[in-house]
N, C-alpha and C. Protein backbone atom coordinates (compact mmCIF):
# COMPACT_ATOMS: atom_id res chain seq x y z
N UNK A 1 20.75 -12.30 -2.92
CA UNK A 1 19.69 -12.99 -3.67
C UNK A 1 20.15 -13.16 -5.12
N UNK A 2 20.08 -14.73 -5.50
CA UNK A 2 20.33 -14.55 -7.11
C UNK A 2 19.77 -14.03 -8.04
N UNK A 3 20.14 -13.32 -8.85
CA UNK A 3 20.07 -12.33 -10.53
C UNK A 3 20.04 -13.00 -11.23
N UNK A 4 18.74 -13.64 -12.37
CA UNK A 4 18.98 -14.22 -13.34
C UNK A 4 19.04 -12.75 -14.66
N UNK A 5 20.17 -12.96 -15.50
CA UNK A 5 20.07 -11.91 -16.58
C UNK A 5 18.82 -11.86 -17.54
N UNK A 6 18.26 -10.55 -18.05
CA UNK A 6 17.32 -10.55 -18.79
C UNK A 6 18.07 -11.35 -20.23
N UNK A 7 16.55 -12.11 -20.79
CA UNK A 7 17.06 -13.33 -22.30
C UNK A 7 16.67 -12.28 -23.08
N UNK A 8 17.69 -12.55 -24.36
CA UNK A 8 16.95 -11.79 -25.37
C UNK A 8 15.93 -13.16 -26.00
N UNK A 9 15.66 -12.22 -26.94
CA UNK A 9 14.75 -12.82 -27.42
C UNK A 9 13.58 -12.01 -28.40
N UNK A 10 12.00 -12.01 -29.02
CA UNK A 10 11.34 -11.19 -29.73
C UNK A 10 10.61 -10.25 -28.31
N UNK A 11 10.45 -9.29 -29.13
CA UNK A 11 9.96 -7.83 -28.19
C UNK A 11 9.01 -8.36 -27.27
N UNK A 12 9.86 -7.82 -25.73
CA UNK A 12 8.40 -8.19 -24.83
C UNK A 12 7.06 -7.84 -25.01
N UNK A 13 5.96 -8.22 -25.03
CA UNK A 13 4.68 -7.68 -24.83
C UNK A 13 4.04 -6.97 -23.58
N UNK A 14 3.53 -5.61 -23.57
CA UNK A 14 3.56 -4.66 -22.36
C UNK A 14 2.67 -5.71 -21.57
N UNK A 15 1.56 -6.18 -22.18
CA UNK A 15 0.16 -6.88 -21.30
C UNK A 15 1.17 -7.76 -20.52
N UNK A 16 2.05 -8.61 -21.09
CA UNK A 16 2.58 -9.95 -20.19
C UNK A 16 3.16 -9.09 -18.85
N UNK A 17 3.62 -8.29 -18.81
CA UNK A 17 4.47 -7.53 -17.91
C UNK A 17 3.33 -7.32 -16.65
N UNK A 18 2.58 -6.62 -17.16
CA UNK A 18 0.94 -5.90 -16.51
C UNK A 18 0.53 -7.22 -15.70
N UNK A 19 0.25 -8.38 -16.70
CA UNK A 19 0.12 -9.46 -15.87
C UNK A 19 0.35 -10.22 -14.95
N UNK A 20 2.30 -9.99 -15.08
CA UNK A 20 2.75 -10.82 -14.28
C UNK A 20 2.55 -9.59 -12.73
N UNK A 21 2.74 -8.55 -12.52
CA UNK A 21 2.74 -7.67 -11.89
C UNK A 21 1.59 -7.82 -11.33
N UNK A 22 0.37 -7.99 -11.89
CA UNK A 22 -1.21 -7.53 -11.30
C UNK A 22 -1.57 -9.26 -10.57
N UNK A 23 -0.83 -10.23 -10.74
CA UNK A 23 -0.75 -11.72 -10.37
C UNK A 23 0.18 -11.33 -9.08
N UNK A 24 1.31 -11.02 -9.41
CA UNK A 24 1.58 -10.76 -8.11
C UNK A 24 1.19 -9.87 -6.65
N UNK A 25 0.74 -8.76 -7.84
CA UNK A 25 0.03 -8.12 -6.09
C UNK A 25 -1.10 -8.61 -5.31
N UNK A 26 -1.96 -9.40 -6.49
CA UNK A 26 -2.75 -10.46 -6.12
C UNK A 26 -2.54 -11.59 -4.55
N UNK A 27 -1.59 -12.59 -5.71
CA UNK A 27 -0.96 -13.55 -4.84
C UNK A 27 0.04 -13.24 -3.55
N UNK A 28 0.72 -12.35 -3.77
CA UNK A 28 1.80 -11.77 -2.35
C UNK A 28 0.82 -11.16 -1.78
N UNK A 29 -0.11 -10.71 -2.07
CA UNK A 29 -1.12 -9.91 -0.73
C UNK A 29 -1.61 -11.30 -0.49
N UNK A 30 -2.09 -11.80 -0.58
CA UNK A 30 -2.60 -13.60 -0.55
C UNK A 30 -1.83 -14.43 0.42
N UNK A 31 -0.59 -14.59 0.09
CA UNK A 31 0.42 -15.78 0.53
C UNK A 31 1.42 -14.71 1.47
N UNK A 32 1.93 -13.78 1.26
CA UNK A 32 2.76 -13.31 1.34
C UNK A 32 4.13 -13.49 0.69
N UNK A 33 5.34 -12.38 0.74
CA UNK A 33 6.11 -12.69 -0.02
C UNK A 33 7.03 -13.76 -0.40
N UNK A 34 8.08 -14.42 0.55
CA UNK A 34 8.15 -15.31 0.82
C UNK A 34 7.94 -16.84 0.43
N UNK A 35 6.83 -17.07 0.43
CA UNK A 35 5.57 -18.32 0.27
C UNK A 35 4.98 -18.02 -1.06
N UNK A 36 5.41 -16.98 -1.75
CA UNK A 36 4.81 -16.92 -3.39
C UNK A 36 5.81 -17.48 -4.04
N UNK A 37 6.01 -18.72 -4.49
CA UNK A 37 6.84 -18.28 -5.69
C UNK A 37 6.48 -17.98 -6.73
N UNK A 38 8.12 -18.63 -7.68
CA UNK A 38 7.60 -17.87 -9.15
C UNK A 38 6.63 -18.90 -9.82
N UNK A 39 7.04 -19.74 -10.21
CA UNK A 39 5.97 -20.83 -10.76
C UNK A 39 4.66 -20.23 -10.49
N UNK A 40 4.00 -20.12 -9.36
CA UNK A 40 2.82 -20.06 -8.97
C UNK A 40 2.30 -18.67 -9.37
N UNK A 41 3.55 -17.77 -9.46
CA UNK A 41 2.99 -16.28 -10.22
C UNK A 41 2.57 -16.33 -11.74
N UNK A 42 3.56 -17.15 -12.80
CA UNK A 42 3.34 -17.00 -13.91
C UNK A 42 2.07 -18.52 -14.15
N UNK A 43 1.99 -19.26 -13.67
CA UNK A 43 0.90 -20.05 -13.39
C UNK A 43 -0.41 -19.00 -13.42
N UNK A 44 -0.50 -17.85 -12.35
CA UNK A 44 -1.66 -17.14 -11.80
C UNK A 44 -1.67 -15.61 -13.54
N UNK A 45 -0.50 -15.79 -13.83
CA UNK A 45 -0.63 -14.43 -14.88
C UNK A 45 -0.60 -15.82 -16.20
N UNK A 46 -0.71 -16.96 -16.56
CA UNK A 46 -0.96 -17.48 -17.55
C UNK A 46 -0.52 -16.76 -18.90
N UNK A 47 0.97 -17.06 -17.96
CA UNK A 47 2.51 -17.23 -19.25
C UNK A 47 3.42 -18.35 -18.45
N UNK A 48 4.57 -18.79 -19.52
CA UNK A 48 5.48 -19.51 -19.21
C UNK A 48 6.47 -18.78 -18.38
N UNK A 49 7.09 -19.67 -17.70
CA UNK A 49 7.95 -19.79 -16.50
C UNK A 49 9.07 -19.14 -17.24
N UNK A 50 9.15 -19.44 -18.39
CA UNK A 50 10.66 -18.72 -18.63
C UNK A 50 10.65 -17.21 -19.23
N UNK A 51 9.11 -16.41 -19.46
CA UNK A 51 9.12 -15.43 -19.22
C UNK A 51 9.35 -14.48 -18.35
N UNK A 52 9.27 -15.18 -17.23
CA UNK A 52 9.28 -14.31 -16.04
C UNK A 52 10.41 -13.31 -16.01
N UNK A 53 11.50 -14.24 -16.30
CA UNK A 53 13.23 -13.14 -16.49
C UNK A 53 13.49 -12.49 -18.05
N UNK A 54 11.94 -12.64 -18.93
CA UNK A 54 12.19 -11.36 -19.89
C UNK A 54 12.00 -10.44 -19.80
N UNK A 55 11.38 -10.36 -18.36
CA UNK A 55 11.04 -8.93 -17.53
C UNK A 55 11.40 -8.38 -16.41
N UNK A 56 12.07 -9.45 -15.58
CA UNK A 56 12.54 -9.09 -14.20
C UNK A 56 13.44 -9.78 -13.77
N UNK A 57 14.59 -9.35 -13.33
CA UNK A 57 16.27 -9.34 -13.03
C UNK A 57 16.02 -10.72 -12.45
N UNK A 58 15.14 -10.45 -11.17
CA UNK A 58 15.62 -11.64 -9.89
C UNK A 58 13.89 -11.34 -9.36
N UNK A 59 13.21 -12.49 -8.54
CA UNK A 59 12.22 -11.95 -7.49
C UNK A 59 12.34 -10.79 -6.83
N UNK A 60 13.55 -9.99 -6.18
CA UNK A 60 13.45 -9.20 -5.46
C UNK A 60 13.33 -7.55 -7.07
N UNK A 61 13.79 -7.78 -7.85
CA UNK A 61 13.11 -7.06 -8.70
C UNK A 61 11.75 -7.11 -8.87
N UNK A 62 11.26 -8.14 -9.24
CA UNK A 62 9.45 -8.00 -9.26
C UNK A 62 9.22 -7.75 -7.87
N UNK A 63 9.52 -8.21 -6.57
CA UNK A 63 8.48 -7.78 -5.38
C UNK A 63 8.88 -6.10 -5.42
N UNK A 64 9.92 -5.48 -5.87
CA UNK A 64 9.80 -3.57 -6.09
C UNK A 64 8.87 -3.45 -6.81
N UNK A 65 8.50 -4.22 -8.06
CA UNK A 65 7.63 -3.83 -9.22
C UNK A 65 5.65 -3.86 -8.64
N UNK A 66 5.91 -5.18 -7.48
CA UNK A 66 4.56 -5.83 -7.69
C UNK A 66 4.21 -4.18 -6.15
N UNK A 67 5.36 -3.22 -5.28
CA UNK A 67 5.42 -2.10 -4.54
C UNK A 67 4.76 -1.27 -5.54
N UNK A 68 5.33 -0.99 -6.52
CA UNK A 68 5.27 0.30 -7.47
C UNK A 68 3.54 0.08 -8.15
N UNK A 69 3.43 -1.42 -8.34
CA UNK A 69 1.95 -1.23 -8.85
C UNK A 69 0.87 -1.21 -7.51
N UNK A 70 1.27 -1.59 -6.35
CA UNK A 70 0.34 -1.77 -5.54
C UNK A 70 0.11 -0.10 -4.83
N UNK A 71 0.75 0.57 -5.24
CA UNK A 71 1.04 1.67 -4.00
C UNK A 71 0.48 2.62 -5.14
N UNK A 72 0.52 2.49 -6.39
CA UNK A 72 -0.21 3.43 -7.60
C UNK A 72 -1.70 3.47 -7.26
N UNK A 73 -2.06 1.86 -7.38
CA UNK A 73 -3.67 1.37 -6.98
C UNK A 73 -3.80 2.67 -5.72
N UNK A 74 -2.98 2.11 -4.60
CA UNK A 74 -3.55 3.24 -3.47
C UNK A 74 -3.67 4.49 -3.63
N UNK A 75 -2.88 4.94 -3.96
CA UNK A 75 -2.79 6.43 -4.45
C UNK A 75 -4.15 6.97 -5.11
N UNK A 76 -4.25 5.75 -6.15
CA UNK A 76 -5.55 6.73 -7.11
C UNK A 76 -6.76 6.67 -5.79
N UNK A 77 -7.20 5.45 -5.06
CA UNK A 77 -8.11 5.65 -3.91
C UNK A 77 -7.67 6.87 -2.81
N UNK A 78 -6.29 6.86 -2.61
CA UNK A 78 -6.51 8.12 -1.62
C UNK A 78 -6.82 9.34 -2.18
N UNK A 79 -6.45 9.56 -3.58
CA UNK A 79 -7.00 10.59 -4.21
C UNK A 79 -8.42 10.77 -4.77
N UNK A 80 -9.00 9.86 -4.70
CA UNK A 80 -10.26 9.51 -5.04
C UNK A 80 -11.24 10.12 -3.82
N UNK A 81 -11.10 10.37 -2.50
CA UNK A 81 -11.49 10.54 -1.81
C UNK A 81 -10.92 12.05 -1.29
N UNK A 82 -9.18 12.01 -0.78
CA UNK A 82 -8.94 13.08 -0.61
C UNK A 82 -8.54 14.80 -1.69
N UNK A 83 -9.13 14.33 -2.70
CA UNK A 83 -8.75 15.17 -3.22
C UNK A 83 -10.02 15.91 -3.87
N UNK A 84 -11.25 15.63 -3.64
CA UNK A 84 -12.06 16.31 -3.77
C UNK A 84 -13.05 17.38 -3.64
N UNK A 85 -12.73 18.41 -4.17
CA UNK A 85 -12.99 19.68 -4.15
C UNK A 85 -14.34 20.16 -3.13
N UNK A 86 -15.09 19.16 -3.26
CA UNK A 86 -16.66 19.44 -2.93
C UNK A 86 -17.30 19.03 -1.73
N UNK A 87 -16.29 18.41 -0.92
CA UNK A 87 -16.42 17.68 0.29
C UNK A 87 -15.27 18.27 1.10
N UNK A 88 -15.75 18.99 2.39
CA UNK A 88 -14.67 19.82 3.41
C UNK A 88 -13.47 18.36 3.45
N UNK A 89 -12.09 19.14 3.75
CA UNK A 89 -11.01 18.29 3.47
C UNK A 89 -11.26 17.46 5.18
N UNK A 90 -11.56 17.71 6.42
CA UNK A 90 -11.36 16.59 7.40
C UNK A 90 -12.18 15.43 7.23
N UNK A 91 -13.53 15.71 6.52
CA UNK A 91 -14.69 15.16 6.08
C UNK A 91 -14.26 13.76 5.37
N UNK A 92 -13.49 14.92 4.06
CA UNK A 92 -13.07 13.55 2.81
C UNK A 92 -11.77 12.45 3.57
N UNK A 93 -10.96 12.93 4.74
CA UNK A 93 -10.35 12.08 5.41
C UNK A 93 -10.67 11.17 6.27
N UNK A 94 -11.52 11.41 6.78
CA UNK A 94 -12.49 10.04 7.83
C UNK A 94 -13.41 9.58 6.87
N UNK A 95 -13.52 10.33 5.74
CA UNK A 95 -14.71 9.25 4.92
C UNK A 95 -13.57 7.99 4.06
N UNK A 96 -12.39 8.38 4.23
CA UNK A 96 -11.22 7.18 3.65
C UNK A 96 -11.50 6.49 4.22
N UNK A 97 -11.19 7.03 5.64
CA UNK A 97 -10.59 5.61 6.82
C UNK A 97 -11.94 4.81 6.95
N UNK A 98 -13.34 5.10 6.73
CA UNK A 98 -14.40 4.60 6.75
C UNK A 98 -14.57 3.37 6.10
N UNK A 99 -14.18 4.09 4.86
CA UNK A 99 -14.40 3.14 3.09
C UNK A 99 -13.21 2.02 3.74
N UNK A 100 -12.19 1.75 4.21
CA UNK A 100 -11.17 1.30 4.36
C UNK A 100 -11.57 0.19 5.42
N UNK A 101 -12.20 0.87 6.36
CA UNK A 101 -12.77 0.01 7.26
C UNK A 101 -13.93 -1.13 7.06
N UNK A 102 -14.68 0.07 6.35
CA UNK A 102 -15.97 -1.36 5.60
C UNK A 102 -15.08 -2.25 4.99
N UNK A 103 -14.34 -1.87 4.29
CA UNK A 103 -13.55 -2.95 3.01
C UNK A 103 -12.48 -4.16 4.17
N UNK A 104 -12.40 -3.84 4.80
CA UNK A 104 -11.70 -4.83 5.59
C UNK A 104 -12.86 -5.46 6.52
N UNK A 105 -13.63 -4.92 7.06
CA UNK A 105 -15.08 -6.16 7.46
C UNK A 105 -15.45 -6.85 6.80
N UNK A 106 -15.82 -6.80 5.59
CA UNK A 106 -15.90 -7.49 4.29
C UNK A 106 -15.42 -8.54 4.25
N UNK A 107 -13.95 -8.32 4.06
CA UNK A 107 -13.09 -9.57 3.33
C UNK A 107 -12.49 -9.82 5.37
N UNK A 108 -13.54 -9.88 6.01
CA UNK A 108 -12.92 -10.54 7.36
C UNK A 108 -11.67 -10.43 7.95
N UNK A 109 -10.93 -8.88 7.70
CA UNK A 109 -9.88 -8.70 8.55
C UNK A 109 -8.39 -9.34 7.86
N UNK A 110 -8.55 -9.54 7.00
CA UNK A 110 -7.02 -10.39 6.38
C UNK A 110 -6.82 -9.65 5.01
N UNK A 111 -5.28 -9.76 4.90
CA UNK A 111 -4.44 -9.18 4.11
C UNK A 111 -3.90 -7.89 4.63
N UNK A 112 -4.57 -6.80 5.04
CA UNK A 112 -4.03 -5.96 5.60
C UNK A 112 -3.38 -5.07 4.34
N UNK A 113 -2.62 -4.07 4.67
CA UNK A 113 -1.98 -2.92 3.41
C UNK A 113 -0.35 -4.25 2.69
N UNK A 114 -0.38 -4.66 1.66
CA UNK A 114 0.36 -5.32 0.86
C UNK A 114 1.86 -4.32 1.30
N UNK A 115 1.68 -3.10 1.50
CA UNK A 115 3.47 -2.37 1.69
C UNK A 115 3.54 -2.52 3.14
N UNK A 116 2.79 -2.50 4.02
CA UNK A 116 3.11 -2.72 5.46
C UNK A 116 3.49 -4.15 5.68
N UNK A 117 2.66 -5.23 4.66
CA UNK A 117 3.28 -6.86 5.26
C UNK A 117 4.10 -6.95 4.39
N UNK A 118 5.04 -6.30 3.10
CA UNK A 118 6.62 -6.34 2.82
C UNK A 118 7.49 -5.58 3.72
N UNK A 119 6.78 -3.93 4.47
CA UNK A 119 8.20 -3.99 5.68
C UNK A 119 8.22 -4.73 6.77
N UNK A 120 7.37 -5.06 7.11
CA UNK A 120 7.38 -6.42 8.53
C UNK A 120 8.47 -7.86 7.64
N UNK A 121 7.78 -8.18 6.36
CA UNK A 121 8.64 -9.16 6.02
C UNK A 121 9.87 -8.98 4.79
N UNK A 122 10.37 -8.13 4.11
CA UNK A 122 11.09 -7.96 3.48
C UNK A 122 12.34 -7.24 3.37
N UNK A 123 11.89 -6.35 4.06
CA UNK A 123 12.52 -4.96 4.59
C UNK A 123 13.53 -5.09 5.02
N UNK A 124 13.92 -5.78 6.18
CA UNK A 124 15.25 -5.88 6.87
C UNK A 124 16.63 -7.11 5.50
N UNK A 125 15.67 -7.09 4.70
CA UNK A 125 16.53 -8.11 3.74
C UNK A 125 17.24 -7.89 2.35
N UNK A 126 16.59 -6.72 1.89
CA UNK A 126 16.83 -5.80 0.79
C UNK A 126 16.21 -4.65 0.78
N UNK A 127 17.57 -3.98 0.01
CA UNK A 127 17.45 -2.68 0.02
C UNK A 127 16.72 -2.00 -0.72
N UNK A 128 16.66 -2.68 -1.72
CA UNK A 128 15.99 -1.91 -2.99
C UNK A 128 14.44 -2.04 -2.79
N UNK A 129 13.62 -3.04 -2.03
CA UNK A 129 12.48 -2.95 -1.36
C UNK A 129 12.11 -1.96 -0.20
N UNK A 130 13.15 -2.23 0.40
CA UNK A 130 13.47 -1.00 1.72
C UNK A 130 13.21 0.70 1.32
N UNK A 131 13.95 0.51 -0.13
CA UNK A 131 13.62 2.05 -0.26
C UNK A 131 12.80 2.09 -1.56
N UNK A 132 11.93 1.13 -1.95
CA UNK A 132 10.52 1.49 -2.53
C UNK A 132 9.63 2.08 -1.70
N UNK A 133 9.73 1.20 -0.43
CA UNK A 133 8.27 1.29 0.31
C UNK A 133 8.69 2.89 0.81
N UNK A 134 9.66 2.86 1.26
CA UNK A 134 10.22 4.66 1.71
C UNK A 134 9.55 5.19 0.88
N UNK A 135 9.88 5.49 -0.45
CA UNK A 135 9.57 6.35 -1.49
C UNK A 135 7.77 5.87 -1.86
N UNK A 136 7.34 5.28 -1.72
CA UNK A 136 5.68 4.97 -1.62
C UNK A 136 4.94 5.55 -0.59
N UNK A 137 5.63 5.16 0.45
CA UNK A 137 4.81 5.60 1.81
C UNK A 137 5.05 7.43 2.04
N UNK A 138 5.76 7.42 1.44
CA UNK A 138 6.28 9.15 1.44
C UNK A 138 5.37 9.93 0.33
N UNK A 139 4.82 9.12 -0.73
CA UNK A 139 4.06 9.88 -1.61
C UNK A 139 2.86 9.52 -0.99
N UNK A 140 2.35 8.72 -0.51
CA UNK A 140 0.74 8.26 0.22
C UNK A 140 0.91 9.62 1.45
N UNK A 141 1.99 9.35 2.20
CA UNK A 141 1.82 10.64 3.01
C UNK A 141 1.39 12.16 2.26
N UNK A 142 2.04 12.03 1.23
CA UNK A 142 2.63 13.52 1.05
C UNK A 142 0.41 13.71 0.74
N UNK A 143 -0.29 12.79 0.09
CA UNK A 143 -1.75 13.37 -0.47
C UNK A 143 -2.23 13.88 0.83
N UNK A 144 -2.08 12.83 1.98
CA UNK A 144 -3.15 12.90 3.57
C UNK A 144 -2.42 14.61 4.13
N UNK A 145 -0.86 14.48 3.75
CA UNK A 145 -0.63 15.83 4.15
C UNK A 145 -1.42 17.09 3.45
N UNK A 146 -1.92 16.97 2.22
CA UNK A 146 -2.17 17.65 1.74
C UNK A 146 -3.25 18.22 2.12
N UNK A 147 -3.98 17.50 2.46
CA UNK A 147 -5.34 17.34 2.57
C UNK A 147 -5.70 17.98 4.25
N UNK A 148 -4.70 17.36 5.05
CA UNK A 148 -4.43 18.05 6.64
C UNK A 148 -4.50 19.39 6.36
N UNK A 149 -3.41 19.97 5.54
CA UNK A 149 -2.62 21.41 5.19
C UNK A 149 -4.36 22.14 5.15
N UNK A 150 -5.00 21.59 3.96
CA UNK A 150 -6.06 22.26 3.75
C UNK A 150 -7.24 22.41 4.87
N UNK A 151 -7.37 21.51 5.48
CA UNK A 151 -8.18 21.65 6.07
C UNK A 151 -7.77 22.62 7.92
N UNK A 152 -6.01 22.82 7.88
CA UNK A 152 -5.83 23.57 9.01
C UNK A 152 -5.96 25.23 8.56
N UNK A 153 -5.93 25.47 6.86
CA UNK A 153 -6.31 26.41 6.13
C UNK A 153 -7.53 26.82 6.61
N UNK A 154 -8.56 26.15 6.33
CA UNK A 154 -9.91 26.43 7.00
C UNK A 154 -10.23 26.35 8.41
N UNK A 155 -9.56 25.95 9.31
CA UNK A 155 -9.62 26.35 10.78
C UNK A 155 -10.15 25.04 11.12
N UNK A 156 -10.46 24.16 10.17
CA UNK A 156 -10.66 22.67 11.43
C UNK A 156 -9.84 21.77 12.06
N UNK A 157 -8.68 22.15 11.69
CA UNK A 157 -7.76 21.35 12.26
C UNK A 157 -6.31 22.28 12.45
N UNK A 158 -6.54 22.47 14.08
CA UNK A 158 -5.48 23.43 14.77
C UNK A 158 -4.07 22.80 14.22
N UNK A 159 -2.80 24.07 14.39
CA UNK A 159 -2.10 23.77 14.04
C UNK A 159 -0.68 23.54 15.25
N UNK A 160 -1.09 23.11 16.12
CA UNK A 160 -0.10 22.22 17.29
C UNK A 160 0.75 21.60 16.47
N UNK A 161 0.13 21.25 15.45
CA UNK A 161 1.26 20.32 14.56
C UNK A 161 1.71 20.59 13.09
N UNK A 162 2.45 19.72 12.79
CA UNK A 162 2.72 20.25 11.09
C UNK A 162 1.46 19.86 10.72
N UNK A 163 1.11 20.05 9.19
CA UNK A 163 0.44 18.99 8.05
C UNK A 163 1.46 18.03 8.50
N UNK A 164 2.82 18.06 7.90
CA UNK A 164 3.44 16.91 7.51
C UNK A 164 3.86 15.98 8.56
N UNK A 165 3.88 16.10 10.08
CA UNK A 165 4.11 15.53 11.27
C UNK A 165 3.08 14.28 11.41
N UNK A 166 1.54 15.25 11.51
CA UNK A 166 0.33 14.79 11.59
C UNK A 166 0.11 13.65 10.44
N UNK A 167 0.48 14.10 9.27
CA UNK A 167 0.20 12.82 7.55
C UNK A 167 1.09 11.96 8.69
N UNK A 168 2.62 11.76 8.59
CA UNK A 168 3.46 10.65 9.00
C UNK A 168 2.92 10.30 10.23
N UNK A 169 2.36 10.74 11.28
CA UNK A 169 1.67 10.30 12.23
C UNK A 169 0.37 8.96 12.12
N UNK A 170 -0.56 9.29 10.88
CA UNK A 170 -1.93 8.96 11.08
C UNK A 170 -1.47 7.65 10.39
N UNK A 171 -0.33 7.73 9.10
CA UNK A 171 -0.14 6.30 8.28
C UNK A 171 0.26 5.56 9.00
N UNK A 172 1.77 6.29 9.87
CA UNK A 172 2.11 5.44 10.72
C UNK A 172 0.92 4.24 11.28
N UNK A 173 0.54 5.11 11.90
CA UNK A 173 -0.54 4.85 12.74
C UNK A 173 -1.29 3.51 12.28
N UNK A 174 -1.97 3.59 11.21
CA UNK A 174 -2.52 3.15 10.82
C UNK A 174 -2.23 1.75 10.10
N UNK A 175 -0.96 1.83 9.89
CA UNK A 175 -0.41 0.57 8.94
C UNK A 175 0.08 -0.40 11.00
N UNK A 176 0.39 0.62 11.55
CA UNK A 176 0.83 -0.72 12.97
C UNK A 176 -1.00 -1.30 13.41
N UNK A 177 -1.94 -0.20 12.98
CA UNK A 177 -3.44 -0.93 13.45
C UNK A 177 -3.66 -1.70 12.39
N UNK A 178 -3.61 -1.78 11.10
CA UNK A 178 -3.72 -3.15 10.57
C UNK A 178 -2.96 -4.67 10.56
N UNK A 179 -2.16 -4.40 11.38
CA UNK A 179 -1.06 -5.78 11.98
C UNK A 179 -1.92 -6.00 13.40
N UNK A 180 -1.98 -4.92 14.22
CA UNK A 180 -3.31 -5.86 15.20
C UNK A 180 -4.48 -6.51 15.00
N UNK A 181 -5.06 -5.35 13.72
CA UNK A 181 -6.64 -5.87 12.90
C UNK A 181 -6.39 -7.46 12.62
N UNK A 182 -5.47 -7.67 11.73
CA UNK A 182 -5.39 -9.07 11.14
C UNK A 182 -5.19 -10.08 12.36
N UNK A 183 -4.16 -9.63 13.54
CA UNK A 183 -3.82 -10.59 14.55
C UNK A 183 -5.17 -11.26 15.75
N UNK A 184 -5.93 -9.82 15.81
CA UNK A 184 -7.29 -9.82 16.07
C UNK A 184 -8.44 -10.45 15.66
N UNK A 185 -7.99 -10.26 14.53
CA UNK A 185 -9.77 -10.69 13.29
C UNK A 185 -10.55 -10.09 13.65
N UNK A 186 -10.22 -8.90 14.28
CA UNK A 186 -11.84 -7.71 14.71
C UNK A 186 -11.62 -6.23 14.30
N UNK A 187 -12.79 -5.80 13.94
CA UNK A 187 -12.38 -3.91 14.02
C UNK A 187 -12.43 -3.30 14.84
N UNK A 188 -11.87 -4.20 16.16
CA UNK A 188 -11.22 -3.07 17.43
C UNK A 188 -10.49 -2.45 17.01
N UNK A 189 -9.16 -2.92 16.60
CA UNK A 189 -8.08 -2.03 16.11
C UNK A 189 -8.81 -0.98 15.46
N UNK A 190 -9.23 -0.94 14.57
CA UNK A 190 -9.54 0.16 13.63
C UNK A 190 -10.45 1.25 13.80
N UNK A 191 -11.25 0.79 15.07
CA UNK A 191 -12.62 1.75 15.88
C UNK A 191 -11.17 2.26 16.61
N UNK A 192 -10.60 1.72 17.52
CA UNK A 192 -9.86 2.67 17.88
C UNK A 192 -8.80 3.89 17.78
N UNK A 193 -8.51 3.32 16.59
CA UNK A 193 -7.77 4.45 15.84
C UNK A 193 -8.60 5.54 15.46
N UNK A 194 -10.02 5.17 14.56
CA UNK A 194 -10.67 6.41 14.20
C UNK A 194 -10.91 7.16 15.25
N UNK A 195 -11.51 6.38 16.53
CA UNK A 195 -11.67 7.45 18.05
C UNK A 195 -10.56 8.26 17.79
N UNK A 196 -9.57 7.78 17.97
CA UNK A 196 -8.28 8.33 18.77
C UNK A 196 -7.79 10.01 17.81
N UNK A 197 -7.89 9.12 16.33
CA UNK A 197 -7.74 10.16 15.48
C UNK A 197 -8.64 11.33 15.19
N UNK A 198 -9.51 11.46 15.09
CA UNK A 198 -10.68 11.98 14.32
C UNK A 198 -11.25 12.28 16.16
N UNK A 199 -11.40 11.92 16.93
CA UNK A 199 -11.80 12.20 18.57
C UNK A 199 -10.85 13.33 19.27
N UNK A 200 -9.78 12.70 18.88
CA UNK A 200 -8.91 13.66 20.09
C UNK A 200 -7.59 14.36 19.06
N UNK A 201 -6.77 13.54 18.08
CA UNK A 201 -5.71 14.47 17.64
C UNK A 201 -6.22 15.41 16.72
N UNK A 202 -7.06 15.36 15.72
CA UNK A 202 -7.22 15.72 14.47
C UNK A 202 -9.16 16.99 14.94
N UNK A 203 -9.43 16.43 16.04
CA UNK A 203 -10.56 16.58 16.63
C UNK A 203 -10.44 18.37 17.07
């Protein structure tokens, strides 16, 4: 993929950066990656076109960047839920997948997790995307593990398995049921997973 070199030029401004980044996770969850270009990003973050490379090498540099901001967003929600002291830990984990579920009835089943439709489409093409989403999906695991750990602490959830087997299990899981959800347009996929999870493994 071509590298355009960063221009010099007067000191970037942090907001333009923020922008072009928060336009893209926008629009690539939207279009997908692919089908975004750049024009249409700095169009959507309202700067010029020739800013784009005072901040980022090549596209495949911003789609790592537009990973790193989208997978932060998640994080603070999985922590928002799983990390709270005051609500038993299996509790605050099906009350995610809940919130997650309403939020996709909502907006009618489309878009799906923004890091699951870059490894279906990006993944096999670069590396340096390849091993964002690694290193993302490994910290999203590592909270749900956490949260497993605690709650096999308190005896609700036997330990047949690791924490950390069970976390890589449920994301797994969960990122292949939002590629049926969207193919579907229904919350079969997603009723069935909570059965499956929260019914019989985690149960």
């Amino acid at each position: 993929m071509k590298s355009h070199p960063a221009r010099r030029g007067p000191k970037p401004k942090p907001d333009t950066r923020h922008n072009l980044v928060a336009a893209g996770i926008r629009m690539i969850h939207a279009e997908g990656y692919a089908a975004t270009g750049i024009q249409s990003i700095v169009e959507g973050a309202g700067t010029p076109k020739g800013s784009f490379y005072t901040y980022f090498a090549s596209k495949e540099a911003f789609g790592a960047e537009v990973i790193d901001g989208y997978s932060e967003r998640g994080q603070i929600k999985l922590r928002e839920f799983l990390c709270n002291p005051k609500i038993a830990p299996l509790a605050r984990l099906e009350a995610f997948f809940d919130d997650r579920i309403e939020s996709f009835r909502a907006s009618n089943y489309v878009r799906g997790c923004l890091m699951g439709n870059f490894s279906a489409e990006a993944a096999d093409h670069s590396s340096l995307i390849r091993e964002r989403l690694a290193k993302h999906f490994d910290a999203w695991t590592g909270v749900i593990e956490n949260c497993i750990s605690e709650a096999q602490d308190q005896g609700a959830i036997d330990r047949q398995f690791t924490a950390s087997s069970l976390a890589r299990f449920i994301l797994n899981s969960w990122e292949g049921t939002l590629l049926r959800m969207r193919a579907e347009k229904s919350d079969g996929p997603l009723l069935d997973f909570k059965e499956l999870v929260f019914g019989k493994i985690l149960g």
